[in-house]
C-alpha atoms as a PDB file:
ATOM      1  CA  UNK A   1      94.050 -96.033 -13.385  1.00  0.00           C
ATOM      2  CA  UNK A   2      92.472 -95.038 -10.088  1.00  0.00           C
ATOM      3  CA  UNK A   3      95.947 -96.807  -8.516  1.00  0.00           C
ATOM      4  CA  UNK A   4      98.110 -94.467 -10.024  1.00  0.00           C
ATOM      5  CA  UNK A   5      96.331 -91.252  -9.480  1.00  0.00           C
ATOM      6  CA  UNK A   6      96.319 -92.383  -5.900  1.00  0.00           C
ATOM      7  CA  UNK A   7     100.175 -92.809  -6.384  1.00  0.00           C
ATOM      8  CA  UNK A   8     100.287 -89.170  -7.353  1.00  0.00           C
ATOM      9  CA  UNK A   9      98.599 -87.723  -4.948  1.00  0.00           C
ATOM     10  CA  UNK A  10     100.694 -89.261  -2.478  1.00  0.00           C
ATOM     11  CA  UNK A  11     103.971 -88.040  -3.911  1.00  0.00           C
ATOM     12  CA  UNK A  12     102.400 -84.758  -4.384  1.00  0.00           C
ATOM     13  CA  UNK A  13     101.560 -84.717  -0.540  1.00  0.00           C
ATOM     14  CA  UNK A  14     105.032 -86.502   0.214  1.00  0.00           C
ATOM     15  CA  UNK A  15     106.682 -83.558  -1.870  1.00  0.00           C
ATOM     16  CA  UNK A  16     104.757 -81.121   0.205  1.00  0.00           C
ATOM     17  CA  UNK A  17     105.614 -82.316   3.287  1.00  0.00           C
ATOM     18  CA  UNK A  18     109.387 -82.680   2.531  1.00  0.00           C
ATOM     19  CA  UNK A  19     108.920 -79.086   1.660  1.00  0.00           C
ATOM     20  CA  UNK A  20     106.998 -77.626   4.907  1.00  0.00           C
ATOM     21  CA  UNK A  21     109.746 -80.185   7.029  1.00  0.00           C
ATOM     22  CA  UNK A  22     112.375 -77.707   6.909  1.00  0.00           C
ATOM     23  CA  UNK A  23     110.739 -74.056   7.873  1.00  0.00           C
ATOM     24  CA  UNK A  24     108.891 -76.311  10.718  1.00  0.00           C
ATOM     25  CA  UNK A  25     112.237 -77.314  12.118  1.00  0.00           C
ATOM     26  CA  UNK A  26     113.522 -73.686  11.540  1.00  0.00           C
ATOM     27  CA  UNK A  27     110.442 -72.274  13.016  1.00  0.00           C
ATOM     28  CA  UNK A  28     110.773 -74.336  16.362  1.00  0.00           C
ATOM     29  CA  UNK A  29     114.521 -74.018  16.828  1.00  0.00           C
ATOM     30  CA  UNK A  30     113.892 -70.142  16.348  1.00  0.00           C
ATOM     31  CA  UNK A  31     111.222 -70.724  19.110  1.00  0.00           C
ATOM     32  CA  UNK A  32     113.780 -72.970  21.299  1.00  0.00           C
ATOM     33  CA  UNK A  33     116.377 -70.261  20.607  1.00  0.00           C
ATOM     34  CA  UNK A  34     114.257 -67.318  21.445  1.00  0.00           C
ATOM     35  CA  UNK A  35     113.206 -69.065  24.843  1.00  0.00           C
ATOM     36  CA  UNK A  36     116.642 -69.686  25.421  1.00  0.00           C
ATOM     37  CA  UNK A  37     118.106 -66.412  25.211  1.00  0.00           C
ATOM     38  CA  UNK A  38     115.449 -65.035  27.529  1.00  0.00           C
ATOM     39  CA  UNK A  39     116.850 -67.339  30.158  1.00  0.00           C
ATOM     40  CA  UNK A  40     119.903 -66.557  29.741  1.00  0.00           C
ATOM     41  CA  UNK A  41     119.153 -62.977  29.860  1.00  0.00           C
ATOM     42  CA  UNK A  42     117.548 -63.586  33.119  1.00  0.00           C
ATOM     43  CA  UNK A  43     119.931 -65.526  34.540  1.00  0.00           C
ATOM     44  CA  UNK A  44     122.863 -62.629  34.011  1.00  0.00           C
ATOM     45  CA  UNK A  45     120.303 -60.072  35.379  1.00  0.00           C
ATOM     46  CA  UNK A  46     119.717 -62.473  38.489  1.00  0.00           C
ATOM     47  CA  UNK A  47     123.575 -62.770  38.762  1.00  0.00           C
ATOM     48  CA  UNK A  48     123.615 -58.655  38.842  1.00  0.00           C
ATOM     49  CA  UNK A  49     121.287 -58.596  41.768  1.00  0.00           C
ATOM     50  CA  UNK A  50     123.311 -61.023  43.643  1.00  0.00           C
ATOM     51  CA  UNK A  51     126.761 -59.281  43.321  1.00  0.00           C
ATOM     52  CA  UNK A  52     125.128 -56.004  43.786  1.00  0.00           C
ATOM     53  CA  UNK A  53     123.684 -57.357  47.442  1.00  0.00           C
ATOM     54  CA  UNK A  54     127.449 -58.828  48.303  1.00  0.00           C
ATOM     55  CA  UNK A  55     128.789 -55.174  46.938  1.00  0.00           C
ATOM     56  CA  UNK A  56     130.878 -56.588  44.158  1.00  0.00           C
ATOM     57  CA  UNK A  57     129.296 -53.503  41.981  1.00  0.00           C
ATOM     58  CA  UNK A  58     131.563 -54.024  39.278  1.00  0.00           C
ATOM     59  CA  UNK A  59     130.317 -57.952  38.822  1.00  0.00           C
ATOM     60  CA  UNK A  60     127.418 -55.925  38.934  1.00  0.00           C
ATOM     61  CA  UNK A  61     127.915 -53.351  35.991  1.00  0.00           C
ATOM     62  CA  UNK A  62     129.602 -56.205  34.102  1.00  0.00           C
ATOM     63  CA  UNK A  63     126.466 -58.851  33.591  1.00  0.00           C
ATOM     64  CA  UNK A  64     124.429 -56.116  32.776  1.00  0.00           C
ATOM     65  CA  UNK A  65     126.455 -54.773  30.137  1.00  0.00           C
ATOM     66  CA  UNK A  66     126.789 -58.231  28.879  1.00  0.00           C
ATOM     67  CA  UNK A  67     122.672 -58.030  28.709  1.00  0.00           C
ATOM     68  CA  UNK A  68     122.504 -55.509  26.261  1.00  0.00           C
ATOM     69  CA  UNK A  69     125.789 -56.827  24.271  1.00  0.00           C
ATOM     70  CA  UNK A  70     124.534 -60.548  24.047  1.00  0.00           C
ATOM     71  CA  UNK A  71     120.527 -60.389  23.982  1.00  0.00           C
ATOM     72  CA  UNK A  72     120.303 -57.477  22.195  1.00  0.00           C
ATOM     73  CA  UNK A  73     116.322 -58.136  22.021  1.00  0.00           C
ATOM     74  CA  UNK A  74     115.713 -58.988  25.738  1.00  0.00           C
ATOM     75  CA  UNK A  75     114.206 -55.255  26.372  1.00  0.00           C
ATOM     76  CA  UNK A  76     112.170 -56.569  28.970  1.00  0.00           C
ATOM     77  CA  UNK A  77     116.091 -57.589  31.122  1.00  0.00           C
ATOM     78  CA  UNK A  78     117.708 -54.684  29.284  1.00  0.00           C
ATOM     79  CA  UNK A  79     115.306 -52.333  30.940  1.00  0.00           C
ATOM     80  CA  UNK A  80     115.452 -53.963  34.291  1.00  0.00           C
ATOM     81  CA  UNK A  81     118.877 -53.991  34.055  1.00  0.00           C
ATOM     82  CA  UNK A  82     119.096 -50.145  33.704  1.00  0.00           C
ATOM     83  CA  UNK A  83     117.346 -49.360  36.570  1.00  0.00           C
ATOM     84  CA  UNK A  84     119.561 -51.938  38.399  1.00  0.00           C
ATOM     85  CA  UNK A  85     122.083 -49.900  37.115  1.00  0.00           C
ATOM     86  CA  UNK A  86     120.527 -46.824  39.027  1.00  0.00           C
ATOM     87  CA  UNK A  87     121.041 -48.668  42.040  1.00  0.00           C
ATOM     88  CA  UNK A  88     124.646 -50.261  41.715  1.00  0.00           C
ATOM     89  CA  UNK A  89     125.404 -46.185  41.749  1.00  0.00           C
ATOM     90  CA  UNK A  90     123.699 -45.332  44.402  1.00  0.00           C
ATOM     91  CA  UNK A  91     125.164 -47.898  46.517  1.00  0.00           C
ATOM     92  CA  UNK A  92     128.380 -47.422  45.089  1.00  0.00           C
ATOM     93  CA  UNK A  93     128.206 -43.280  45.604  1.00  0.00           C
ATOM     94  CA  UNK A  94     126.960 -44.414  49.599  1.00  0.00           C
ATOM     95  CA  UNK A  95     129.532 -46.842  49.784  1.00  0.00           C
ATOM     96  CA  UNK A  96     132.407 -43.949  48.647  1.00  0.00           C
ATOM     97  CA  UNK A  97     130.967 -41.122  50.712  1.00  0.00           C
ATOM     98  CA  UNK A  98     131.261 -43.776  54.207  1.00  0.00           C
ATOM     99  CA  UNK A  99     134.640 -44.168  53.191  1.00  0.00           C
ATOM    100  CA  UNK A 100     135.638 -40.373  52.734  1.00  0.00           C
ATOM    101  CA  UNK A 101     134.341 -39.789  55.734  1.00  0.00           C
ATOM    102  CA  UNK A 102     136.266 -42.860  57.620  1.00  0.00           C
ATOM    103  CA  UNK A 103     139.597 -41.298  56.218  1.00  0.00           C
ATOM    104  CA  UNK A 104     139.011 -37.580  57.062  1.00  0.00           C
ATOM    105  CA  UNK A 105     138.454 -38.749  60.584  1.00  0.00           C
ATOM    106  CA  UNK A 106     141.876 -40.587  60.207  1.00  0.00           C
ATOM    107  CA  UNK A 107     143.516 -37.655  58.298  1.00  0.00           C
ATOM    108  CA  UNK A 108     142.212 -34.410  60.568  1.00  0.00           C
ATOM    109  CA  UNK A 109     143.465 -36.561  63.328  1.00  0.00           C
ATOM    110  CA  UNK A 110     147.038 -36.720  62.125  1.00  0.00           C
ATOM    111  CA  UNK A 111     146.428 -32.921  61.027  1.00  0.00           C
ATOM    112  CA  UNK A 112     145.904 -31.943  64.645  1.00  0.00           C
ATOM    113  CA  UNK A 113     149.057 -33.371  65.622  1.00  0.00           C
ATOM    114  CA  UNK A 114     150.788 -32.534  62.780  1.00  0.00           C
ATOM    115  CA  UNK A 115     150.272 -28.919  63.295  1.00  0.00           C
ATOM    116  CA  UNK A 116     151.933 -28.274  66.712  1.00  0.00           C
ATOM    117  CA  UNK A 117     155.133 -28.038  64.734  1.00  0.00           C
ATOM    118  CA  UNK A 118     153.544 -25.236  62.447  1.00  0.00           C
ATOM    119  CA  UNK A 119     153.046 -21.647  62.849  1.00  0.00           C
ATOM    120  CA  UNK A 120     149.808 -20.122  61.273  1.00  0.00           C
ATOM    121  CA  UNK A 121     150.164 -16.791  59.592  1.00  0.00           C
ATOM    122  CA  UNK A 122     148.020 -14.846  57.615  1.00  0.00           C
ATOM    123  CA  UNK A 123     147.812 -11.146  56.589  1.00  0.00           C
ATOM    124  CA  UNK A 124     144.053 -10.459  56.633  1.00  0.00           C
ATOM    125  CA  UNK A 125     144.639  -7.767  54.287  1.00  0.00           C
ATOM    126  CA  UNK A 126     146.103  -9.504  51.243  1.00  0.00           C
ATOM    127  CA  UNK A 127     145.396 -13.305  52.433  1.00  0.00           C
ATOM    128  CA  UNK A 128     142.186 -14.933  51.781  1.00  0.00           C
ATOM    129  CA  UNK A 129     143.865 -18.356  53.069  1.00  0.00           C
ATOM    130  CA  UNK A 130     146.687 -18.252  55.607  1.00  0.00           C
ATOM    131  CA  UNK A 131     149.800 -20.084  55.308  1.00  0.00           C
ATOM    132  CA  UNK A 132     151.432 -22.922  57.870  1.00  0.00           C
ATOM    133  CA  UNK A 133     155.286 -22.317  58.676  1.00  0.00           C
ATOM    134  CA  UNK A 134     157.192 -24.982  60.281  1.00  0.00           C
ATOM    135  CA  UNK A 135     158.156 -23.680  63.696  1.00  0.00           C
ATOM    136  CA  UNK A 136     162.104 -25.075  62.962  1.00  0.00           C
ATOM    137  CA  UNK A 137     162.710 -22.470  60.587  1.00  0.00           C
ATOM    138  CA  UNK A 138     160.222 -19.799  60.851  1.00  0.00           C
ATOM    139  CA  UNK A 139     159.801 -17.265  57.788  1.00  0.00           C
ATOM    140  CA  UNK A 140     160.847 -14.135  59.696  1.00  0.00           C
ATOM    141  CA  UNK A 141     164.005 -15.019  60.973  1.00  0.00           C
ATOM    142  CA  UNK A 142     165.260 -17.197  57.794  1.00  0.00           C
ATOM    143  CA  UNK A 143     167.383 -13.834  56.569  1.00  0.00           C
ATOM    144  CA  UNK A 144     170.051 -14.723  58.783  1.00  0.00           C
ATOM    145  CA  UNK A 145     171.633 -17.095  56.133  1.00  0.00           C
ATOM    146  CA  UNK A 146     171.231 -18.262  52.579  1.00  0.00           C
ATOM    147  CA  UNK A 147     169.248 -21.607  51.971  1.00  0.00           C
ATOM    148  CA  UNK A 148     165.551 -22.607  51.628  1.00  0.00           C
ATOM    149  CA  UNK A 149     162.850 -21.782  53.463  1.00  0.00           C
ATOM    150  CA  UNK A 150     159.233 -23.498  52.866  1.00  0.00           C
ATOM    151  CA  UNK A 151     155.619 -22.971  54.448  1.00  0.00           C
ATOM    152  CA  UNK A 152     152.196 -24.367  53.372  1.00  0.00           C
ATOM    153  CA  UNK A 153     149.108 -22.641  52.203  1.00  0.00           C
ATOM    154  CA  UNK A 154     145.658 -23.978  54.324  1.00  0.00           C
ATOM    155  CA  UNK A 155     144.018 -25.781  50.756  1.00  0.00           C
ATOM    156  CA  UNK A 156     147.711 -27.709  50.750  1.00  0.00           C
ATOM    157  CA  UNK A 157     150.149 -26.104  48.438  1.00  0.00           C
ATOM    158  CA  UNK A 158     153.718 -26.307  49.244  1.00  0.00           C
ATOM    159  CA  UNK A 159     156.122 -23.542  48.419  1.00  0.00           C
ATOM    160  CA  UNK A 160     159.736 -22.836  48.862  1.00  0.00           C
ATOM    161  CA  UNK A 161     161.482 -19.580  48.551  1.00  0.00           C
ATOM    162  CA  UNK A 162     165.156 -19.417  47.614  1.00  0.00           C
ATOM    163  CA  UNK A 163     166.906 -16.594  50.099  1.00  0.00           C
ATOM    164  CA  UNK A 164     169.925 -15.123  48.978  1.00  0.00           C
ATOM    165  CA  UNK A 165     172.080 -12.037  50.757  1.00  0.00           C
ATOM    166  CA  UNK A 166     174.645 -10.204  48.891  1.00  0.00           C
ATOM    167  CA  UNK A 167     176.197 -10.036  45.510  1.00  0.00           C
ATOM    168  CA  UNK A 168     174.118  -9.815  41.670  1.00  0.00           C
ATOM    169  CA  UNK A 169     173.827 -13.399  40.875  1.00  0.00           C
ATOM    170  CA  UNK A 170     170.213 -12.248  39.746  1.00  0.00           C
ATOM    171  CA  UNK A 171     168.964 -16.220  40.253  1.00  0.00           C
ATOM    172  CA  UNK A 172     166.028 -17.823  38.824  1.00  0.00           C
ATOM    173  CA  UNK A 173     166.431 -21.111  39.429  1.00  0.00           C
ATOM    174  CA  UNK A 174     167.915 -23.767  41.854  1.00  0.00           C
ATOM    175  CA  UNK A 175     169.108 -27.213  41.943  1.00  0.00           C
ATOM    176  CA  UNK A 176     169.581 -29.768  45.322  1.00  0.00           C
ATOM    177  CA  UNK A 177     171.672 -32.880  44.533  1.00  0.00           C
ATOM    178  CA  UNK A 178     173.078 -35.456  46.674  1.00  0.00           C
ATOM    179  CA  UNK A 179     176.690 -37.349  46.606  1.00  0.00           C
ATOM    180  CA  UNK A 180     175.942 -39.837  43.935  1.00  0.00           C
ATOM    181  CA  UNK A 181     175.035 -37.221  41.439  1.00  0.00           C
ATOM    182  CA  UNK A 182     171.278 -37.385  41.754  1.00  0.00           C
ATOM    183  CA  UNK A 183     169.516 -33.960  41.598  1.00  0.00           C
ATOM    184  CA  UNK A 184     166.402 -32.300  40.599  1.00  0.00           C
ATOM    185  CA  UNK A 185     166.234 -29.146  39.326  1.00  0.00           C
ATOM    186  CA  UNK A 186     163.442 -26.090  39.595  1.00  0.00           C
ATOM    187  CA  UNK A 187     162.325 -24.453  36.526  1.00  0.00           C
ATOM    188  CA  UNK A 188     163.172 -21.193  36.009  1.00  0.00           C
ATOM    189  CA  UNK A 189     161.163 -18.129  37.884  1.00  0.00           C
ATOM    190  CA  UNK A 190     160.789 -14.965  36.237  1.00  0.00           C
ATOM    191  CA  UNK A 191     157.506 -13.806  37.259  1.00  0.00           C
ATOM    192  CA  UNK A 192     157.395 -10.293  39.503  1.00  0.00           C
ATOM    193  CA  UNK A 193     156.362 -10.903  43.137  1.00  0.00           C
ATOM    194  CA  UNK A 194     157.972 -14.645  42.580  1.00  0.00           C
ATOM    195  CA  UNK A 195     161.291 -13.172  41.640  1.00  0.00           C
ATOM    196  CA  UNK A 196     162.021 -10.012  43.794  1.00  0.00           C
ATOM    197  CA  UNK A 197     165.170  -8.422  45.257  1.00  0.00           C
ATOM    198  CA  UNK A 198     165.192  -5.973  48.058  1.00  0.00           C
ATOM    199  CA  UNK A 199     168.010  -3.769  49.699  1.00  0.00           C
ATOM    200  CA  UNK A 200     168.719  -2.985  53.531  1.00  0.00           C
ATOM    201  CA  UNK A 201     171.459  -0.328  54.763  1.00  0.00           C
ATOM    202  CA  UNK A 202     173.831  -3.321  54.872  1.00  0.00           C
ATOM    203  CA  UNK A 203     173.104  -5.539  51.890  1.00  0.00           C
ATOM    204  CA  UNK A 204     170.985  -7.251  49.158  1.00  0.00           C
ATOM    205  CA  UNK A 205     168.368  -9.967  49.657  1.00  0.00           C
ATOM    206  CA  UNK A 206     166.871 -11.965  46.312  1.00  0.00           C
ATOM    207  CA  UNK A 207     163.941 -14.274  46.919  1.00  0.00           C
ATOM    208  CA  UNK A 208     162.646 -16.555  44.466  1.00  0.00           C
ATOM    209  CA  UNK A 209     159.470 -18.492  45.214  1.00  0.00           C
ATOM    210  CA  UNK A 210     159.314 -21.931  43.717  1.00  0.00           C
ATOM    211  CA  UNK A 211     155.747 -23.562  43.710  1.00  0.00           C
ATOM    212  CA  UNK A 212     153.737 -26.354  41.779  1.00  0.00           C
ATOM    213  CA  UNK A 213     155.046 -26.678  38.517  1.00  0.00           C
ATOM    214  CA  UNK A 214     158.234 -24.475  39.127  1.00  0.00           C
ATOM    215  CA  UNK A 215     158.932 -26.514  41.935  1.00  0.00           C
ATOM    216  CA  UNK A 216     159.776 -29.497  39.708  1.00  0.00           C
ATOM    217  CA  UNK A 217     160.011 -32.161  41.980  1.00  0.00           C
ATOM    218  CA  UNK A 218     162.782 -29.926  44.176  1.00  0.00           C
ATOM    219  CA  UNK A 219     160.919 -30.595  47.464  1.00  0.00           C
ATOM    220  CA  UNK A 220     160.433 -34.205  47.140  1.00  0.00           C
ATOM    221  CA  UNK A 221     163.658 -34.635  46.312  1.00  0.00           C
ATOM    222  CA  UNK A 222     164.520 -33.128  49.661  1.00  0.00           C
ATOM    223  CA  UNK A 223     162.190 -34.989  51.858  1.00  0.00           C
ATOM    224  CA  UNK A 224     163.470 -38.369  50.159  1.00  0.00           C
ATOM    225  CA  UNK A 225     167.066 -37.529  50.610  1.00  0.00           C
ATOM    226  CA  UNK A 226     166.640 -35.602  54.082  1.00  0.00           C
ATOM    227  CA  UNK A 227     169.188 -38.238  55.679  1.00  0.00           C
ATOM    228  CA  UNK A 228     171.740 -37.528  53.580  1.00  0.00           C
ATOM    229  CA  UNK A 229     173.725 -34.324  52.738  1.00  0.00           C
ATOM    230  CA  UNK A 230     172.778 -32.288  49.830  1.00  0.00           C
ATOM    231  CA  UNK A 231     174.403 -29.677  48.734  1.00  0.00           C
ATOM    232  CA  UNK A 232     171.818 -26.348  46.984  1.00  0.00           C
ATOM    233  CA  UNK A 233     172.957 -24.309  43.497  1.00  0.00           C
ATOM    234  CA  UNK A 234     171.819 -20.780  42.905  1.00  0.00           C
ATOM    235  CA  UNK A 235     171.494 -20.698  39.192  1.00  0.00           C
ATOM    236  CA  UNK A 236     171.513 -17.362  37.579  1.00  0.00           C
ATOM    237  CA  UNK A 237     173.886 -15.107  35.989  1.00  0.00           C
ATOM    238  CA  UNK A 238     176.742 -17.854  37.942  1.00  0.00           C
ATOM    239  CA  UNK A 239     175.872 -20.318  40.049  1.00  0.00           C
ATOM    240  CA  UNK A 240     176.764 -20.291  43.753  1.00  0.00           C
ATOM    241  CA  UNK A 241     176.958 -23.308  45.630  1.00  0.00           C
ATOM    242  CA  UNK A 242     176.546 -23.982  49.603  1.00  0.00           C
ATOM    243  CA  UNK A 243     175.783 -26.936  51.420  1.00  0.00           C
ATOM    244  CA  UNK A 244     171.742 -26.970  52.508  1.00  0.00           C
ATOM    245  CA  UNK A 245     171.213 -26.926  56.513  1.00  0.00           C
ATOM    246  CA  UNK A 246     169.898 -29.889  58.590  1.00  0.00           C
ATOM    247  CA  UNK A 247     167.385 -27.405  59.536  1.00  0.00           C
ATOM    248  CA  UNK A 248     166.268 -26.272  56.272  1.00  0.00           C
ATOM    249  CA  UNK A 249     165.883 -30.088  55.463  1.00  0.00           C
ATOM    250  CA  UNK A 250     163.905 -30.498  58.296  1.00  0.00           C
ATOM    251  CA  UNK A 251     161.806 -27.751  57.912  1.00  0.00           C
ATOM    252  CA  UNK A 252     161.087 -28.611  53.989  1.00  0.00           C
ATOM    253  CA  UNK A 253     160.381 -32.312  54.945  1.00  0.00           C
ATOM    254  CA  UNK A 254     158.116 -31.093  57.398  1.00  0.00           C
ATOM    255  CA  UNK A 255     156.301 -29.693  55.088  1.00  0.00           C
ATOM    256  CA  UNK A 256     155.993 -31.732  52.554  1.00  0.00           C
ATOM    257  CA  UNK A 257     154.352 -34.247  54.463  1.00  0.00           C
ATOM    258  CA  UNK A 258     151.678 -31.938  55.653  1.00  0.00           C
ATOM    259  CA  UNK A 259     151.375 -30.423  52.182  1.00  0.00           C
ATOM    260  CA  UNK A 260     150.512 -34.390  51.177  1.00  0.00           C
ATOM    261  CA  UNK A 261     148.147 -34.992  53.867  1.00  0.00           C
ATOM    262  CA  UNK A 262     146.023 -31.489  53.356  1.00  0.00           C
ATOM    263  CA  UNK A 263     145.821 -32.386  49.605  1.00  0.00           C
ATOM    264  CA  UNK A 264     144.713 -35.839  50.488  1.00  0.00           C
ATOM    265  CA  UNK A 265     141.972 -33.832  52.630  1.00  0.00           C
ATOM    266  CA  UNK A 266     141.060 -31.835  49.921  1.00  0.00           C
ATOM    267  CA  UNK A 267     140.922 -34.679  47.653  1.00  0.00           C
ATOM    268  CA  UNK A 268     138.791 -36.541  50.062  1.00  0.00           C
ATOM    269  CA  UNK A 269     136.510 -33.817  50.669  1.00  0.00           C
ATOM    270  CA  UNK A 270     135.615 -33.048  46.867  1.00  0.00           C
ATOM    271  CA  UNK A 271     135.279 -37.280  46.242  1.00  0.00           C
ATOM    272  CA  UNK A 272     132.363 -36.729  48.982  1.00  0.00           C
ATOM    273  CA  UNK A 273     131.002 -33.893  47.749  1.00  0.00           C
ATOM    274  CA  UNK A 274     130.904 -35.276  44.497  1.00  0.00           C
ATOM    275  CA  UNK A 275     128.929 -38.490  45.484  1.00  0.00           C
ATOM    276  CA  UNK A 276     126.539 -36.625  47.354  1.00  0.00           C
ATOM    277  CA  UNK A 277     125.465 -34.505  44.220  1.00  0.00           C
ATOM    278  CA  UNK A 278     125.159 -37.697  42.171  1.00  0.00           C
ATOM    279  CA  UNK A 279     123.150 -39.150  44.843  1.00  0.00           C
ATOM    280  CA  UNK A 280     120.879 -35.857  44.654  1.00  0.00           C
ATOM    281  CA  UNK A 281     120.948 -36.201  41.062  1.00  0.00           C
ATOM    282  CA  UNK A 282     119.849 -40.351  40.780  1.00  0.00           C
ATOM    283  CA  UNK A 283     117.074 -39.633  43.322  1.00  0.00           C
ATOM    284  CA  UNK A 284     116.278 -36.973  41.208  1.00  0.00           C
ATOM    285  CA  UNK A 285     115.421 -39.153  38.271  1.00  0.00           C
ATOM    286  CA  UNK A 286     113.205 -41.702  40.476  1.00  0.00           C
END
């Protein structure tokens, strides 16, 4: 008697223990797991810190994001991987504002030079910003003869103006193309002040001004094809044909390449600006 009762105790207590086996094994791998996500949660935020001291900021950015993606419950890495964060952009904003300033030095440079074949004009009366005209083909004496004439305004905008003597074509547009049929096109100008005509005692003049999105690609075309000849259309009520001067092609080249190099200093300029105010702004929130 007292043998089996023994017996069932022991299976009772065997029974238990198979029972309590299984959440003690799940218990301790939840423990193991736990402890091993908080390594690896380290390890990615020590990996940050290195590639943000070798300036590989996007390395950077990248194993922290993978922080909050992978150990979702690491807050203690997830918040010390924010204000990492904070720091990849200031370095990053530092970084970007040493190398504006590197490439105006480079740019003004070749703006100084540039410049000696450029004429600055600006009517203090109606002109805020003054415009640069290439010293080739100066605005005032480009009525001697139809073609293009081009100048640049001081914040980098390129514009040419269409000059035409004589006749009622009444044109709008224009189109340059070269021998193997390539072209480009303007779009049309109808706007007053853009699209004028004026008379002397011996003839008519209409001037059409063709800039930024009416220029439609018209002056790069130029400067790309400046070697060859290229032959300009009038487009209006006909279209009139001539053959565009070495000159004028010269003159618009000209200025497209300062037109580039002023935006890129604009460009430049704002890109510092802007990394300065962040930098203002990140302090800020210290």
């Amino acid at each position: 008697m007292e043998v089996t009762i023994s017996n069932k105790l022991y299976f009772r207590q065997l029974k238990g223990y198979y029972f309590i086996l299984p959440i003690v094994c799940v218990f301790v791998f939840l423990l193991i797991s736990c402890s091993e996500k908080t390594r690896n949660a380290k390890t990615y935020l020590a990996e940050a810190e290195v590639a943000l001291n070798e300036g590989n900021y996007p390395l950077a950015k990248l194993k922290i994001d993978s922080i909050k993606v992978l150990f979702p419950k690491s807050f203690d890495e997830i918040n010390k991987g924010f204000e990492l964060m904070q720091q990849i952009r200031m370095a990053e904003n530092r970084r970007n504002i040493t190398y504006c300033d590197s490439m105006l030095t480079v740019n003004y440079e070749l703006l100084t030079n540039m410049l000696n074949g450029f004429t600055y004009v600006r009517d203090p009366q109606y002109q805020e910003f003054g415009d640069y005209v290439p010293k080739i083909y100066p605005l005032n004496t480009s009525f001697n003869q139809n073609g293009l004439r081009s100048a640049v305004s001081e914040k980098g905008q390129m514009y040419i103006e269409s000059v035409l003597a004589g006749g009622s074509l009444r044109h709008n547009r224009i189109k340059v193309a070269i021998k193997d049929g390539s072209f480009a096109e303007s779009l049309p100008v109808t706007t007053d002040g853009l699209n004028y005509r004026f008379s002397t005692l011996n003839t008519t003049y209409e001037i059409v001004r063709f800039s930024g999105n009416d220029d439609n690609g018209v002056a790069k075309f130029i400067y790309t094809f400046k070697e060859s000849p290229i032959t300009l259309s009038f487009i209006g009520n006909r279209t009139t044909t001539i053959t565009l001067s070495e000159t004028a092609k010269k003159a618009i080249a000209r200025s497209f390449e300062l037109s580039t190099l002023l935006l890129d200093i604009e460009k430049l300029k704002y890109e510092k600006g802007r990394s300065e105010a962040l930098i203002k702004y990140l302090e800020s929130k210290r």
